[in-house]
PDB file of N, CA and C in Angstrom:
ATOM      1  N   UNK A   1     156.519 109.923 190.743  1.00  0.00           N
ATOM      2  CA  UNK A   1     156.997 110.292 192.059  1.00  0.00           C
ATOM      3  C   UNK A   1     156.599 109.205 193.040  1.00  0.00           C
ATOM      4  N   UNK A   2     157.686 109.090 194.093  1.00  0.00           N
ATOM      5  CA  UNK A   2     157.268 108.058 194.769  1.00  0.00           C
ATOM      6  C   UNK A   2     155.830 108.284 195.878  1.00  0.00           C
ATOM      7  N   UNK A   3     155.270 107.550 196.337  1.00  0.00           N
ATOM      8  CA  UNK A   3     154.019 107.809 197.374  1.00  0.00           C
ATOM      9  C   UNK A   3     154.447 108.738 198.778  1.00  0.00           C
ATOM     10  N   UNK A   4     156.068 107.969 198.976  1.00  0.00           N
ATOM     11  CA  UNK A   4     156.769 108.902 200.036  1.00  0.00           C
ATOM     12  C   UNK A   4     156.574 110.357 199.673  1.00  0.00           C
ATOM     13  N   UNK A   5     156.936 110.262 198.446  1.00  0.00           N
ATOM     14  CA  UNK A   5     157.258 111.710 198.085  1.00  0.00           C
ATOM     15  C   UNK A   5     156.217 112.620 198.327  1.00  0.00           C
ATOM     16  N   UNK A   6     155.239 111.927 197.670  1.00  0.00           N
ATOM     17  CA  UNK A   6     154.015 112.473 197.281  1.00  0.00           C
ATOM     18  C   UNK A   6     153.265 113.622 198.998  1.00  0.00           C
ATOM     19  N   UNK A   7     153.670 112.326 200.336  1.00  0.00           N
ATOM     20  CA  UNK A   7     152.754 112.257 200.921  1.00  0.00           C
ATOM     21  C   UNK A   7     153.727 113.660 201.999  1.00  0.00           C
ATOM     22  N   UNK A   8     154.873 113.703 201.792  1.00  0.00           N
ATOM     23  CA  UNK A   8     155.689 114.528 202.115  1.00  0.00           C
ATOM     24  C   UNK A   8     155.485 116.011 201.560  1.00  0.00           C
ATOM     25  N   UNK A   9     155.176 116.185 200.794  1.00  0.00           N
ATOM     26  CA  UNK A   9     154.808 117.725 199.983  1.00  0.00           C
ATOM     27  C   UNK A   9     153.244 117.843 200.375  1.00  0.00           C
ATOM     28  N   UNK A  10     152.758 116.804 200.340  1.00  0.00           N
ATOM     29  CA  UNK A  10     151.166 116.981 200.798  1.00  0.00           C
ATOM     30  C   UNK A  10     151.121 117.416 202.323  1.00  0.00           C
ATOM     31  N   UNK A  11     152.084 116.743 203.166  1.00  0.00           N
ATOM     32  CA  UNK A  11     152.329 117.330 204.303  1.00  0.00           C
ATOM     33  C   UNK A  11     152.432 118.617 204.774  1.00  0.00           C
ATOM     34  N   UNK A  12     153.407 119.106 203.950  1.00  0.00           N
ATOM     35  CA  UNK A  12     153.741 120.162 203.884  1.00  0.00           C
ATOM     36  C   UNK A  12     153.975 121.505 202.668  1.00  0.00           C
ATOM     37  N   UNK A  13     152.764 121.385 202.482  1.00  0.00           N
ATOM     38  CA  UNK A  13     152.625 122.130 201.003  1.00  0.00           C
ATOM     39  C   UNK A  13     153.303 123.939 200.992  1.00  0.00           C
ATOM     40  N   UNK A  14     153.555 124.090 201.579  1.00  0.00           N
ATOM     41  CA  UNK A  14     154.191 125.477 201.526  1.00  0.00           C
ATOM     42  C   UNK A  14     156.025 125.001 201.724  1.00  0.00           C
ATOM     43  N   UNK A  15     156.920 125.909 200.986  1.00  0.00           N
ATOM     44  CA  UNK A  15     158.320 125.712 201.235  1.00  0.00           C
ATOM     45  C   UNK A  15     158.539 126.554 202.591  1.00  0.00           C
ATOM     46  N   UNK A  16     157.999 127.468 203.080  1.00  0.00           N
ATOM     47  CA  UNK A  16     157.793 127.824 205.119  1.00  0.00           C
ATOM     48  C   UNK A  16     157.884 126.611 205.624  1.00  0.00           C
ATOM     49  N   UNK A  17     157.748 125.168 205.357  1.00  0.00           N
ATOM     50  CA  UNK A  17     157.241 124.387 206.466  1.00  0.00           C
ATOM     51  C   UNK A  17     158.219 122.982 206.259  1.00  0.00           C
ATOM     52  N   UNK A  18     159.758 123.776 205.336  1.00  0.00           N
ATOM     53  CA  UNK A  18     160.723 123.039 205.324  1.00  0.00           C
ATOM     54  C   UNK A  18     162.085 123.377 205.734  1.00  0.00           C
ATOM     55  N   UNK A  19     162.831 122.705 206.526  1.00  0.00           N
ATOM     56  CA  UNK A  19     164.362 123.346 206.856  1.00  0.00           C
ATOM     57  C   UNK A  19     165.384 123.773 205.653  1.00  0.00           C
ATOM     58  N   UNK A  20     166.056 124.930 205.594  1.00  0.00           N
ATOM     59  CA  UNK A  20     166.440 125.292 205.002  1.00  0.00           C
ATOM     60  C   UNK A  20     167.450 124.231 204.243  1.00  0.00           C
ATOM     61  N   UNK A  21     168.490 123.388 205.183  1.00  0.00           N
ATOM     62  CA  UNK A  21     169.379 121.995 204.982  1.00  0.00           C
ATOM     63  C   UNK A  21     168.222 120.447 204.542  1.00  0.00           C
ATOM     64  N   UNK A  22     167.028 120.667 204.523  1.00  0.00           N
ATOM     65  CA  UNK A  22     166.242 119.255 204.426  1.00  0.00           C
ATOM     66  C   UNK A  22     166.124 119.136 203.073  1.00  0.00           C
ATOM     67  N   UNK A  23     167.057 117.549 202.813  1.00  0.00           N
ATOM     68  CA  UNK A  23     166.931 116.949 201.822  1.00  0.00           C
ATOM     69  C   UNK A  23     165.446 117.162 201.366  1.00  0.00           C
ATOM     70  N   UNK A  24     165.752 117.161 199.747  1.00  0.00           N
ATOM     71  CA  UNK A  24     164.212 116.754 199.162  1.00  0.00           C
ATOM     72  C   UNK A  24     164.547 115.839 197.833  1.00  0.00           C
ATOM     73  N   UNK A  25     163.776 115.140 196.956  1.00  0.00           N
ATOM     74  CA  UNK A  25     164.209 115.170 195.950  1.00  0.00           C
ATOM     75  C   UNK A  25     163.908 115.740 195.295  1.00  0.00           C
ATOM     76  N   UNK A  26     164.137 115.536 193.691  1.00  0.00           N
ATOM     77  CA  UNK A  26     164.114 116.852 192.581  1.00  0.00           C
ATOM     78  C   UNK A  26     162.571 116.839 192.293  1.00  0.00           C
ATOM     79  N   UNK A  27     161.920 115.684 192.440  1.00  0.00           N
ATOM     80  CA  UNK A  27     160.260 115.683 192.596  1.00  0.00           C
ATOM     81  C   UNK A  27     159.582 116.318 193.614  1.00  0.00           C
ATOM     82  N   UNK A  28     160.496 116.127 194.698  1.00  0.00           N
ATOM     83  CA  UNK A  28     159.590 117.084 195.492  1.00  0.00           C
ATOM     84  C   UNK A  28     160.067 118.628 195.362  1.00  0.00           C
ATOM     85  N   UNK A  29     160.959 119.267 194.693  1.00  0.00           N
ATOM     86  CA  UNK A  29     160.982 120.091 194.726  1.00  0.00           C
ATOM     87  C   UNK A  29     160.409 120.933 193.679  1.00  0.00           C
ATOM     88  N   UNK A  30     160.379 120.363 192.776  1.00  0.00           N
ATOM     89  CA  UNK A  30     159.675 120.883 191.416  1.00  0.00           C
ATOM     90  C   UNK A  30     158.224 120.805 191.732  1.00  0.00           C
ATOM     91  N   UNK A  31     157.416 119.689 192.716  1.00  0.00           N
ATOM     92  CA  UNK A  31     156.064 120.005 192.965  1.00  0.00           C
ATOM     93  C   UNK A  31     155.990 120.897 194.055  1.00  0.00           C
ATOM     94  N   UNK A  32     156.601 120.988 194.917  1.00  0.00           N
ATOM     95  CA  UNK A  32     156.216 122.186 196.194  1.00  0.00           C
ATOM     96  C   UNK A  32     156.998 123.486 195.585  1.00  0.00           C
ATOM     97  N   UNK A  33     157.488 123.851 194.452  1.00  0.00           N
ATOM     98  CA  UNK A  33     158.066 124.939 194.210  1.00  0.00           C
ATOM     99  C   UNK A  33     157.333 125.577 193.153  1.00  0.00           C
ATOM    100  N   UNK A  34     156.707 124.777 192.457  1.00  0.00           N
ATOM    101  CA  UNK A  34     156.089 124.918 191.008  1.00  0.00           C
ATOM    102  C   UNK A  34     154.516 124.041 191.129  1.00  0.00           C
ATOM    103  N   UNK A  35     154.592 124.269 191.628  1.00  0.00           N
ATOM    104  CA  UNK A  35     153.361 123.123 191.551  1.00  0.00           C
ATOM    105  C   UNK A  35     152.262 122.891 189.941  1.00  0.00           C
ATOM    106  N   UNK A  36     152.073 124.251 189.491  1.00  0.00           N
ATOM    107  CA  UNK A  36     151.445 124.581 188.001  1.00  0.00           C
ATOM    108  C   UNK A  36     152.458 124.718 187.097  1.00  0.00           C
ATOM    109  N   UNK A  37     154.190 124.384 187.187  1.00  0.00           N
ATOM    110  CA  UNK A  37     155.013 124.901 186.542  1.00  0.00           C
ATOM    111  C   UNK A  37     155.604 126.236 186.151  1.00  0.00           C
ATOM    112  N   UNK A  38     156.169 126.271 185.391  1.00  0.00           N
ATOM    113  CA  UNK A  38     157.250 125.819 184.357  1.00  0.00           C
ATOM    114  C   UNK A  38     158.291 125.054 184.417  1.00  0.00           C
ATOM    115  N   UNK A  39     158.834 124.802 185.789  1.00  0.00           N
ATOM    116  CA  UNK A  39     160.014 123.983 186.178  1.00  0.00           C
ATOM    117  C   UNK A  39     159.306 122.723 186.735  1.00  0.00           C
ATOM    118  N   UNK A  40     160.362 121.981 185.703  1.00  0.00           N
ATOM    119  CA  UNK A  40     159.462 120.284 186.125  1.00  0.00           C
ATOM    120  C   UNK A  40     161.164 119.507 186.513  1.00  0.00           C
ATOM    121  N   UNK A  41     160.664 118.387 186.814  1.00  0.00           N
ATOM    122  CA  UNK A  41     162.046 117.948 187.207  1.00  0.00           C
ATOM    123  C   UNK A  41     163.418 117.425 186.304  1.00  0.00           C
ATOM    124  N   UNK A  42     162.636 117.610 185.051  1.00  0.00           N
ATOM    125  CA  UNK A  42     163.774 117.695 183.828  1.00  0.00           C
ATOM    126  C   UNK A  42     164.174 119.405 183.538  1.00  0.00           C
ATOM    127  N   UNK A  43     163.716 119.996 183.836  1.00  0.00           N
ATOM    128  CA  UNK A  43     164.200 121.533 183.820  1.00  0.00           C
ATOM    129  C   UNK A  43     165.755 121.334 184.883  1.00  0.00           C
ATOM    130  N   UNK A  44     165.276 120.867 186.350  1.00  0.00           N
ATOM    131  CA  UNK A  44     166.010 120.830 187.661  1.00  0.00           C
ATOM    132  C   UNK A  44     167.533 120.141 187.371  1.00  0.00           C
ATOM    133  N   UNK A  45     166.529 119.082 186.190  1.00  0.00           N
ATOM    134  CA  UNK A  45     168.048 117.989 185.867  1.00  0.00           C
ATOM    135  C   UNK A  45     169.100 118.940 185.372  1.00  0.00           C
ATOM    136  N   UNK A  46     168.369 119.338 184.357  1.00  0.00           N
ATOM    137  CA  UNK A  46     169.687 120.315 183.666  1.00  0.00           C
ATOM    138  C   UNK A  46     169.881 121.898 184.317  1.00  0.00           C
ATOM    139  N   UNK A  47     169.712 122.090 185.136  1.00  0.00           N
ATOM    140  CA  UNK A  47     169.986 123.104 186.282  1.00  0.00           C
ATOM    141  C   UNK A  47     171.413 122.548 186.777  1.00  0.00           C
ATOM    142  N   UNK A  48     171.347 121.207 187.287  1.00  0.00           N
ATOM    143  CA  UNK A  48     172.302 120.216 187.762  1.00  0.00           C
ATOM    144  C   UNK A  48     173.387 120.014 187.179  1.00  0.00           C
ATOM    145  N   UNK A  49     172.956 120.001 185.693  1.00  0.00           N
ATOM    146  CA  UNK A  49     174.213 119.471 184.947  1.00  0.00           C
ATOM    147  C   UNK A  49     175.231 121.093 184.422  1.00  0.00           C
ATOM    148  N   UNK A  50     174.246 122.130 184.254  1.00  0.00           N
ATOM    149  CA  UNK A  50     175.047 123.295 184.077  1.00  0.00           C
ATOM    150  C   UNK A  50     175.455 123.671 185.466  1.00  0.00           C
ATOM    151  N   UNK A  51     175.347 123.164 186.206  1.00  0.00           N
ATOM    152  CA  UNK A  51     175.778 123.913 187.606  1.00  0.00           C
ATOM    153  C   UNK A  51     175.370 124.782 188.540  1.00  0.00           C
ATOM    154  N   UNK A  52     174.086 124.718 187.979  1.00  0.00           N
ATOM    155  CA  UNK A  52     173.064 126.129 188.363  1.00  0.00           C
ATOM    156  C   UNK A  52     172.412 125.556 189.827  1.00  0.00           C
ATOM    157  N   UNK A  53     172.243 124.468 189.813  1.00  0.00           N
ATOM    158  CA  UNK A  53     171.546 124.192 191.314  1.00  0.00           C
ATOM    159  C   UNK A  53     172.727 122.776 191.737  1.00  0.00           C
ATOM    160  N   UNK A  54     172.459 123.265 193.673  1.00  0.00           N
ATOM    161  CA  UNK A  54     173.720 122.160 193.972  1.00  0.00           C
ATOM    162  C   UNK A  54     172.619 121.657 194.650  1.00  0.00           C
ATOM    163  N   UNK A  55     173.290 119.807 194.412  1.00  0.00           N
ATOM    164  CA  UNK A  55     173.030 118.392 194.859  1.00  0.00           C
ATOM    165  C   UNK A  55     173.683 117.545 195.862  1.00  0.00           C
ATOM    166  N   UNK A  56     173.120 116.503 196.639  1.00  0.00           N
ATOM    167  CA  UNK A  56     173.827 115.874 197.110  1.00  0.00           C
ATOM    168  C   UNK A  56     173.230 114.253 196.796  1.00  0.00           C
ATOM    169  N   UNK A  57     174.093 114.053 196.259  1.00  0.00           N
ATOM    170  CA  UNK A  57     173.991 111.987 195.866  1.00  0.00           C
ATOM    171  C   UNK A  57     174.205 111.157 196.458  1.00  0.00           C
ATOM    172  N   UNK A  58     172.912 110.010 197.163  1.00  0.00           N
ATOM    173  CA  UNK A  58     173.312 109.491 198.288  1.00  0.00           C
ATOM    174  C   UNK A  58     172.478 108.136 197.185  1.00  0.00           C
ATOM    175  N   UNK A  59     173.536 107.333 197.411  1.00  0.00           N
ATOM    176  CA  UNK A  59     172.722 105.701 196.546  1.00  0.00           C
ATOM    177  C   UNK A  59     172.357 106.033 195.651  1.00  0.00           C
ATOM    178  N   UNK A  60     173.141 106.845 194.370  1.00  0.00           N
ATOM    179  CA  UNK A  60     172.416 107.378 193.305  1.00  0.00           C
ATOM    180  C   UNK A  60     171.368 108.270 192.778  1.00  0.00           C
ATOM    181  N   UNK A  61     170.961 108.982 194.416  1.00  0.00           N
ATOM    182  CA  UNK A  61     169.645 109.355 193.830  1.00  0.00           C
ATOM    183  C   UNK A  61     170.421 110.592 194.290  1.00  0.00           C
ATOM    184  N   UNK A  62     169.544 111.403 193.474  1.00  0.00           N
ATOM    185  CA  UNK A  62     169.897 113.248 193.269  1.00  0.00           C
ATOM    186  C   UNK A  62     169.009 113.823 194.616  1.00  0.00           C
ATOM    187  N   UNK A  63     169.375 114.956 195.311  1.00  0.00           N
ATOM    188  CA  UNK A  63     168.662 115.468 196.687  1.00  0.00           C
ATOM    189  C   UNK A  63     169.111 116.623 196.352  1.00  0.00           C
ATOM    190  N   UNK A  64     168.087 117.881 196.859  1.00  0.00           N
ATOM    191  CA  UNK A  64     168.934 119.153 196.761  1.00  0.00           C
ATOM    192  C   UNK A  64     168.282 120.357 198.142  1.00  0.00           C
ATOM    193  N   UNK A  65     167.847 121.041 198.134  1.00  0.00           N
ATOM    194  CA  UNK A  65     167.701 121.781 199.719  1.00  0.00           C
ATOM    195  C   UNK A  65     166.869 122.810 198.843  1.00  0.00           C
ATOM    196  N   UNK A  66     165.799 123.099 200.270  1.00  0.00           N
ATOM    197  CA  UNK A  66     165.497 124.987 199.982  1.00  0.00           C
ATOM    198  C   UNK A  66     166.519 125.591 199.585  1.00  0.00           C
ATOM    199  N   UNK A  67     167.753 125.366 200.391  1.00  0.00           N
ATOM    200  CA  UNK A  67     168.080 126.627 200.160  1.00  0.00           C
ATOM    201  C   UNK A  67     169.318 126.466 198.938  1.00  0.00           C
ATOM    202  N   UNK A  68     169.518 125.788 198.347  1.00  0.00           N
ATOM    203  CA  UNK A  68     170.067 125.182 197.123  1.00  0.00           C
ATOM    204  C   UNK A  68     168.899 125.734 196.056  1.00  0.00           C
ATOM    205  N   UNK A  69     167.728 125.469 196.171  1.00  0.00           N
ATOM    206  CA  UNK A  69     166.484 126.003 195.080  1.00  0.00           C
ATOM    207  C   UNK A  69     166.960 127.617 195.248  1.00  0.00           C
ATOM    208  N   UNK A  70     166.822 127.975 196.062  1.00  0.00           N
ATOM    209  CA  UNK A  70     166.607 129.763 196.648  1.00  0.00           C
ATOM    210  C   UNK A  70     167.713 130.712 195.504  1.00  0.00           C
ATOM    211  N   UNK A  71     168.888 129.675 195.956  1.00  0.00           N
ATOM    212  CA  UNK A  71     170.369 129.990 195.540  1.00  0.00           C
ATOM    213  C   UNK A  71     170.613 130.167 193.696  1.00  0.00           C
ATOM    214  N   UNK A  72     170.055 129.175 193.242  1.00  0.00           N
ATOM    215  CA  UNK A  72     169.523 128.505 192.165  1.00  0.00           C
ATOM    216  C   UNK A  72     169.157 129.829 191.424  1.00  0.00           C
ATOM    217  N   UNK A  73     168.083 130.632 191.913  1.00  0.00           N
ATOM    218  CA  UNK A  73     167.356 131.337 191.308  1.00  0.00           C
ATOM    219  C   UNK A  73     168.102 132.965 191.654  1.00  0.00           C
ATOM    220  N   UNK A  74     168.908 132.853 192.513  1.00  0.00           N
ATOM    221  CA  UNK A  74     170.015 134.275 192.793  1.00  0.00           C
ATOM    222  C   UNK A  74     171.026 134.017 191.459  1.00  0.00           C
ATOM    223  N   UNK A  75     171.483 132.953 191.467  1.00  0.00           N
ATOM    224  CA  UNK A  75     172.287 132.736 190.075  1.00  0.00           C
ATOM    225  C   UNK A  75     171.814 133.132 188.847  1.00  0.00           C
ATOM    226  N   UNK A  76     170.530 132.118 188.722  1.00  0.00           N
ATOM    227  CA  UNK A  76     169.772 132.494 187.544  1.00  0.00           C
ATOM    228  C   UNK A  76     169.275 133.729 186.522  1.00  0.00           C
ATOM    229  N   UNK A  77     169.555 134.923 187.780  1.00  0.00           N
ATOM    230  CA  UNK A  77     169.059 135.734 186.937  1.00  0.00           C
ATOM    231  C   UNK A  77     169.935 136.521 186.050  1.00  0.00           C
ATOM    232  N   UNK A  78     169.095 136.969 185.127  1.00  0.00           N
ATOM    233  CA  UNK A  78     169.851 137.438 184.153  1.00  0.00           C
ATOM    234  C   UNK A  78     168.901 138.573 183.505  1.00  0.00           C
ATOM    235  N   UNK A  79     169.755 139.945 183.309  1.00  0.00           N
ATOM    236  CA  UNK A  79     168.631 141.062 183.006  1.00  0.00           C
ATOM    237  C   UNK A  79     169.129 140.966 181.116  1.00  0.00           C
ATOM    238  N   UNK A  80     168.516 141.770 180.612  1.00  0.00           N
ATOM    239  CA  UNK A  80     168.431 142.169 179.309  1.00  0.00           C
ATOM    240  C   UNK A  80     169.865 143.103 179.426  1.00  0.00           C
ATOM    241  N   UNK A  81     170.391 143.258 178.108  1.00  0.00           N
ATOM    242  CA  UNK A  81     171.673 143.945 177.927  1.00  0.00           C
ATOM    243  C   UNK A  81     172.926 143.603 179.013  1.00  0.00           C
ATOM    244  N   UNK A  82     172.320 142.401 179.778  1.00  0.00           N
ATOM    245  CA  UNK A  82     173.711 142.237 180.546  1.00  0.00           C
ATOM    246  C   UNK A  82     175.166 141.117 179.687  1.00  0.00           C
ATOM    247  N   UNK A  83     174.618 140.560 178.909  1.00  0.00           N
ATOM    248  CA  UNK A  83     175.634 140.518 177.768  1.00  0.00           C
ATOM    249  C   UNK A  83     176.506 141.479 177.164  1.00  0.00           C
ATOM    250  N   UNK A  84     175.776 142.600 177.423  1.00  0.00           N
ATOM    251  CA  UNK A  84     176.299 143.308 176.252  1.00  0.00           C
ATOM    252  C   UNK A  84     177.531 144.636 177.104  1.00  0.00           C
ATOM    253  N   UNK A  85     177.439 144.089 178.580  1.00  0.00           N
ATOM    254  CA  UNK A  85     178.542 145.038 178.794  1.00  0.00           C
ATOM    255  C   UNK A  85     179.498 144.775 179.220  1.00  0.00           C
ATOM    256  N   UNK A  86     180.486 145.354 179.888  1.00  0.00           N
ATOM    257  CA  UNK A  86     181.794 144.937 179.623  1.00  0.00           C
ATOM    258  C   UNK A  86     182.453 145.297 180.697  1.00  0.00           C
TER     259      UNK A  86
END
């Protein structure tokens, strides 16, 4: 992670103390969201690539929002037997 990054989540270590629209990258979001894990920023990648969390790509680099994470995890869920109905 970059030092920017670093010094930006250290700033502001709670997700309260970020705008809902403020860019982050996928490092900073996986450390101010997870900080002990399970979601690391290769989890986030492929969040990305199934469609599960939205991005915005500016010079190649991946950015995504609180409220893109928030959203992320309204999608995500999934109960037991919900396959199975119809």
């Amino acid at each position: 992670m970059s030092r920017q990054g670093m010094d930006r989540v250290t700033a502001r270590p709670s997700p309260a103390g970020w705008e809902d629209e403020e860019l982050m990258t996928l490092a900073e979001a996986a450390r101010l969201y997870w900080p002990h894990g399970p979601i690391t920023v290769t989890t986030l990648r492929t969040a990305v690539r199934q469609g599960d969390l939205g991005i915005v790509v500016l010079a190649g680099k991946h950015f995504t929002t609180p409220a893109a994470i928030r959203a992320m995890g309204r999608r995500g869920r999934r109960h037991v037997g919900d396959d199975d109905e119809a």
